[in-house]
C-alpha atoms as a PDB file:
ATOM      1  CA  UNK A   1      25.531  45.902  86.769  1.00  0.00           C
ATOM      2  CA  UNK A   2      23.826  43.417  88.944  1.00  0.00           C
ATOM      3  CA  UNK A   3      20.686  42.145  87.586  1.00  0.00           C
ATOM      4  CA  UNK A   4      17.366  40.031  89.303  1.00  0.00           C
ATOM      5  CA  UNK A   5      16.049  37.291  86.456  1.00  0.00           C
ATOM      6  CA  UNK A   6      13.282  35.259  87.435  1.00  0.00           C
ATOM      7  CA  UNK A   7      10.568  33.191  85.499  1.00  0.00           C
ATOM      8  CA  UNK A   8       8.250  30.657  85.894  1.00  0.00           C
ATOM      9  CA  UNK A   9       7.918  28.079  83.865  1.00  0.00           C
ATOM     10  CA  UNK A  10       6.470  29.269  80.728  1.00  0.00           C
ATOM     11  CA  UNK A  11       9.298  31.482  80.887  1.00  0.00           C
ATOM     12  CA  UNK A  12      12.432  29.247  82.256  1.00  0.00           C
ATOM     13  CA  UNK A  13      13.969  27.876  79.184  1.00  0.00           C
ATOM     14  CA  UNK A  14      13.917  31.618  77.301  1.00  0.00           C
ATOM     15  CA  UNK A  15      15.475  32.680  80.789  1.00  0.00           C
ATOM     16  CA  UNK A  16      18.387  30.624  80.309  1.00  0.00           C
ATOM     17  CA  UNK A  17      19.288  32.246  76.811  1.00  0.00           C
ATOM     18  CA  UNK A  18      18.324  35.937  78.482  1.00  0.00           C
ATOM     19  CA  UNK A  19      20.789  34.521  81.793  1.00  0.00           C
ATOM     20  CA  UNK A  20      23.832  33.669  78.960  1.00  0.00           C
ATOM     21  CA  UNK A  21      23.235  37.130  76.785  1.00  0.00           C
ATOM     22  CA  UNK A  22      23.391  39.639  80.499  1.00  0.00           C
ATOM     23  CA  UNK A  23      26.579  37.100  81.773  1.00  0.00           C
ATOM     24  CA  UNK A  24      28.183  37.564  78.254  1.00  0.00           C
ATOM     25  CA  UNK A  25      27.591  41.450  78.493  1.00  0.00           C
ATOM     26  CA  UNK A  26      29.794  41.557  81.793  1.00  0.00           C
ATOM     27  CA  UNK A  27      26.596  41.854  84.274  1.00  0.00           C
ATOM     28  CA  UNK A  28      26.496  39.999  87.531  1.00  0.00           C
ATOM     29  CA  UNK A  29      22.853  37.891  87.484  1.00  0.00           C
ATOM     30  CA  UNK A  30      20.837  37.077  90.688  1.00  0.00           C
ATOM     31  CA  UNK A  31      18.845  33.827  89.653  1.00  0.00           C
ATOM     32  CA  UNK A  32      15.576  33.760  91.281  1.00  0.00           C
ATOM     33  CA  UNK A  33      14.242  30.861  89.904  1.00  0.00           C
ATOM     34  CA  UNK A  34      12.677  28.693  88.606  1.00  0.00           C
ATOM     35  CA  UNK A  35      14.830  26.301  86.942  1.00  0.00           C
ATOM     36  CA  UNK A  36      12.432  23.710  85.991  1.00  0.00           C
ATOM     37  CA  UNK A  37       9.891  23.529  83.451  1.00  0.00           C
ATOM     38  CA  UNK A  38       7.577  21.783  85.718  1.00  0.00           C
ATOM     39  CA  UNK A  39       4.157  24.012  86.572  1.00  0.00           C
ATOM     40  CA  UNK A  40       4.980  26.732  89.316  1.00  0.00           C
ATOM     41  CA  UNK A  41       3.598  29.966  90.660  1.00  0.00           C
ATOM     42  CA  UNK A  42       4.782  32.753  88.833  1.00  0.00           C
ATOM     43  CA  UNK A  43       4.197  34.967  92.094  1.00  0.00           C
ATOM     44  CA  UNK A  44       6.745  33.493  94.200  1.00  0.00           C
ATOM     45  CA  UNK A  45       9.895  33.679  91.657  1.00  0.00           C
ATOM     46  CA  UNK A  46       8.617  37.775  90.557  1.00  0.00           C
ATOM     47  CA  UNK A  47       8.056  38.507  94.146  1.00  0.00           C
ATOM     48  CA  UNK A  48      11.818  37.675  94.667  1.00  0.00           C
ATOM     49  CA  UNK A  49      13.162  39.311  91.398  1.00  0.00           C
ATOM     50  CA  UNK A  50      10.985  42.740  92.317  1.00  0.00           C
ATOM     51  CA  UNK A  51      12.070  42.322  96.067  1.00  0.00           C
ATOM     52  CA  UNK A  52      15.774  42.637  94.992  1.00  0.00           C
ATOM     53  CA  UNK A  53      15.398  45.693  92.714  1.00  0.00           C
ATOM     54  CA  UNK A  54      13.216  47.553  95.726  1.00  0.00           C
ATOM     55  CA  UNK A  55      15.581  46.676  98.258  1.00  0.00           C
ATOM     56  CA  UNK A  56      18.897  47.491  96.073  1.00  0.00           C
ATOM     57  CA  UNK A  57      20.122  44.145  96.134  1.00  0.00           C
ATOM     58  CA  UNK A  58      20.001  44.750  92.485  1.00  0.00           C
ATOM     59  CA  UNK A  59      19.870  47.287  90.358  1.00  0.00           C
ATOM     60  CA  UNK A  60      17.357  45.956  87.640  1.00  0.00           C
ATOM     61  CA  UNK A  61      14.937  42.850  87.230  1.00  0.00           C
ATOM     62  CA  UNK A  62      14.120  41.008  84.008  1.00  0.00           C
ATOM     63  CA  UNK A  63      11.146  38.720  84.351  1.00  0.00           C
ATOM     64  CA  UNK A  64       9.291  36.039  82.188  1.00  0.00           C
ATOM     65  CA  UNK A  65       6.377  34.452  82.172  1.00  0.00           C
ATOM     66  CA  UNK A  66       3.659  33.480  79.163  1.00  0.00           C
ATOM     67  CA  UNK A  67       2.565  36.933  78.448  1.00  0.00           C
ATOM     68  CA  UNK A  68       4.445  38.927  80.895  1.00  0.00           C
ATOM     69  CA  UNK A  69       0.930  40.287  82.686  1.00  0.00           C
ATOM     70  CA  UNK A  70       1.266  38.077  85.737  1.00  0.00           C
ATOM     71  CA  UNK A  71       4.855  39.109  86.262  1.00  0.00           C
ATOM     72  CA  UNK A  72       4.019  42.422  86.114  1.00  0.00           C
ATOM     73  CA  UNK A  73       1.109  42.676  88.266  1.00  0.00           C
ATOM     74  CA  UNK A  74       3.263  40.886  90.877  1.00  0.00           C
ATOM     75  CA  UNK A  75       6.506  43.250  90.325  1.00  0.00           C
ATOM     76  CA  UNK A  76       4.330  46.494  90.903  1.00  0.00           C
ATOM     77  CA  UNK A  77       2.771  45.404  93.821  1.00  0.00           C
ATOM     78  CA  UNK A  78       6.282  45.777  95.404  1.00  0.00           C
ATOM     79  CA  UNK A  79       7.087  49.498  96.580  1.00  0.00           C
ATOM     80  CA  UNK A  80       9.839  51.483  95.014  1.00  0.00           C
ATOM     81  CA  UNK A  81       9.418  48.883  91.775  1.00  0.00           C
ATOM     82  CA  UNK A  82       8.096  50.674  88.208  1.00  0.00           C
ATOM     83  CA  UNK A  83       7.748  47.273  86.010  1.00  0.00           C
ATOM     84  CA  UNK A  84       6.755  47.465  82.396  1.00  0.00           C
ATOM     85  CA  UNK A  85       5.960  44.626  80.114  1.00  0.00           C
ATOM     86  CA  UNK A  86       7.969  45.543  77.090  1.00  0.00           C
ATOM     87  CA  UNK A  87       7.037  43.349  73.118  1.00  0.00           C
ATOM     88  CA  UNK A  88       8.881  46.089  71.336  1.00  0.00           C
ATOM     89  CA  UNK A  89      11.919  48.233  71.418  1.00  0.00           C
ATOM     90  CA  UNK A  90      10.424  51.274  71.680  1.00  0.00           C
ATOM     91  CA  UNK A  91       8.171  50.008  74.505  1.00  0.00           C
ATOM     92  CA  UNK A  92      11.457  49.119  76.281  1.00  0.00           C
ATOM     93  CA  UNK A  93      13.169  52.593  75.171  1.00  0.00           C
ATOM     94  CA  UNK A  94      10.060  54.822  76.350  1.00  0.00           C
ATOM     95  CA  UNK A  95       9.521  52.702  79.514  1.00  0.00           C
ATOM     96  CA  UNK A  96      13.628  53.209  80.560  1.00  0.00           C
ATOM     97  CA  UNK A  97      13.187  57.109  79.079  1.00  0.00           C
ATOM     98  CA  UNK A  98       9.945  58.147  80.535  1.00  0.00           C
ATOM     99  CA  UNK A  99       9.119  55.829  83.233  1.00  0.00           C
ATOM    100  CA  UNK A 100      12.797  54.896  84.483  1.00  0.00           C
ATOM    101  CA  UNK A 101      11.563  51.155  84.403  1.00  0.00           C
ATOM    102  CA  UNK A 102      13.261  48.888  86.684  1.00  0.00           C
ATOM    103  CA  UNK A 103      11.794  45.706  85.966  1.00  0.00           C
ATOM    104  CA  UNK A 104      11.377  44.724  82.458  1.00  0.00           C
ATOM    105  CA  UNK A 105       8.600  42.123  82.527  1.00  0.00           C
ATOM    106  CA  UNK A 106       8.994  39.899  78.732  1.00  0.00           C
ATOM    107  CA  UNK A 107       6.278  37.416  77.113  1.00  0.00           C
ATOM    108  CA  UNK A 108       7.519  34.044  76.330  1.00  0.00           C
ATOM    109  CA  UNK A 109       4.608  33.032  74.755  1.00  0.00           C
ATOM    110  CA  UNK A 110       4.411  36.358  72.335  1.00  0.00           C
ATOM    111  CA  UNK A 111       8.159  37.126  71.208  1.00  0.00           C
ATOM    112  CA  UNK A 112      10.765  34.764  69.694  1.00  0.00           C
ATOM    113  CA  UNK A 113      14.599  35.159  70.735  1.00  0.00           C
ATOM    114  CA  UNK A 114      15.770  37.816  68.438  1.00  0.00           C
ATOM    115  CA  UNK A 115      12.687  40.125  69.212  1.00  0.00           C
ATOM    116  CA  UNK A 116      13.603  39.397  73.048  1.00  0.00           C
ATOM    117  CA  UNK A 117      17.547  39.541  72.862  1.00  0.00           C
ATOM    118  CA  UNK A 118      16.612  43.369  71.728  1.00  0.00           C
ATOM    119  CA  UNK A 119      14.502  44.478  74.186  1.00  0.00           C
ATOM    120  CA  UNK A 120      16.662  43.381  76.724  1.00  0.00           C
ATOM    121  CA  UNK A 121      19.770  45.200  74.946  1.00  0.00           C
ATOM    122  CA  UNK A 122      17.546  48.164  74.392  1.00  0.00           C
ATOM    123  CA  UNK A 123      15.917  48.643  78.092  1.00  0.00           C
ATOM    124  CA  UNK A 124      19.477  48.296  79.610  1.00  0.00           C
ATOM    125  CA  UNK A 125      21.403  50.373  77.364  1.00  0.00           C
ATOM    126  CA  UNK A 126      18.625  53.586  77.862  1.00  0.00           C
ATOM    127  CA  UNK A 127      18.753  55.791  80.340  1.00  0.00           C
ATOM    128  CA  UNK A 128      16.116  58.015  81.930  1.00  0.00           C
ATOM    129  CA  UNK A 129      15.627  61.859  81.356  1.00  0.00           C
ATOM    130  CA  UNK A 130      16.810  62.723  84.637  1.00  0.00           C
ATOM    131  CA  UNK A 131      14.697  65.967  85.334  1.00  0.00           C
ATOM    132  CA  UNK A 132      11.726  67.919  83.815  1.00  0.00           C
ATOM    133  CA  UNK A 133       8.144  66.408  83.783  1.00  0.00           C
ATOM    134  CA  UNK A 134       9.478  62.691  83.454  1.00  0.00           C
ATOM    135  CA  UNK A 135      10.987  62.659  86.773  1.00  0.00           C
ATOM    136  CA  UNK A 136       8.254  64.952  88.182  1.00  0.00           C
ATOM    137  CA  UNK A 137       5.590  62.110  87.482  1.00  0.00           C
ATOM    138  CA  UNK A 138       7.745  59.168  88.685  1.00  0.00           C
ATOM    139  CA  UNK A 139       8.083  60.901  91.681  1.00  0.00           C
ATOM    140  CA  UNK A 140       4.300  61.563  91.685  1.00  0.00           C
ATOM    141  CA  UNK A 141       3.882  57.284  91.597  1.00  0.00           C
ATOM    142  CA  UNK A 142       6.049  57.516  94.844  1.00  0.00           C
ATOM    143  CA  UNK A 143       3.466  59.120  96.367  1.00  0.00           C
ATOM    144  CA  UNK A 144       0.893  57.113  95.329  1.00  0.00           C
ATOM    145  CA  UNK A 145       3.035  54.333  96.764  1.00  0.00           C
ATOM    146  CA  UNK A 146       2.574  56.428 100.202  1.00  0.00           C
ATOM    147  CA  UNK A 147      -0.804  55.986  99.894  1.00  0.00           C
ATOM    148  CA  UNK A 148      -1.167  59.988  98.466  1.00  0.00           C
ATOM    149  CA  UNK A 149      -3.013  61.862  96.040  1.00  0.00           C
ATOM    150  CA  UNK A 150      -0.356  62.925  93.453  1.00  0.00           C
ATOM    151  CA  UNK A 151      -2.078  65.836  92.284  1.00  0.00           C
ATOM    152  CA  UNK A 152      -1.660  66.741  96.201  1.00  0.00           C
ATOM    153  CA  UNK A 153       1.855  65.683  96.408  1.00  0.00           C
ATOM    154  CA  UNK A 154       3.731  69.179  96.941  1.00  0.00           C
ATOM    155  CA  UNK A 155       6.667  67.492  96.897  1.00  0.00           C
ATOM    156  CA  UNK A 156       6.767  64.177  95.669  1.00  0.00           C
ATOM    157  CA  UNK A 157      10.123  63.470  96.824  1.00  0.00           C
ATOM    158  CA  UNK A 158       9.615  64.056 100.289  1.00  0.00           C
ATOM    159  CA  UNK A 159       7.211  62.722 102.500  1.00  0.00           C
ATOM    160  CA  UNK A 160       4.465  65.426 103.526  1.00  0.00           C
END
């Protein structure tokens, strides 16, 4: 599985030890940066991460930043990206179930290595409930993405 990590640099030295865990596990990891503790703008480094996911480059992101917000406001401003900040493991289950997630956001400041070594081996090893209502609403955010009411969207699939 090919995976986008990025972080600034609240998040770069927990994105190292997230970086070593996905290499261990046989992934393929697309480093979008940062690599340096020193002050950056988180923006530029979630941009890339979401930017890979959207356009296929990869197949899932993993960001980090102090609480995960910033990353995650940035990740779902990208089409085609459904990013979830995740402090739990059933957050990360339900947002991989429900949502099919594909850009797990993570809070350095918030969780400690274990807690975030979990998540991460939770939100990759769930899969979505293909079909049903699940798929009928993330469809219905694709529309929204189109700039359509999803309580309009006939189809939400297909363009109208």
């Amino acid at each position: 599985m090919k995976i986008a990590l990025a972080a600034d640099h609240r998040g770069q030295e927990m994105k190292e030890k997230v970086y070593a865990l996905m290499s261990e596990a046989g992934n393929e990891v697309l480093d979008m940066g940062t690599n340096s503790s020193k002050s950056c703008d988180y923006p530029d480094m979630g941009y890339k991460a979401a930017k890979a996911v959207a356009d296929g480059v990869a197949e899932w992101g993993i960001t980090l930043c102090g609480t995960g917000i910033g990353m995650s406001i940035v990740a779902n401003k990208v089409n085609g990206v459904r990013a979830a900040i995740c402090n739990d493991e059933l957050s990360a289950q339900m947002s991989r179930r429900h949502n099919d997630a594909n850009v797990l956001c993570l809070a350095t400041d918030i969780l400690g290595e274990e807690m975030m070594r979990r998540i991460v081996t939770t939100w990759l090893k769930t899969e979505f409930e293909d079909g049903g209502r699940h798929e009928r609403r993330v469809r219905k955010i694709a529309c929204i993405e189109r700039g359509e009411d999803p309580a309009g969207c006939i189809e939400p699939n297909k363009r109208k």
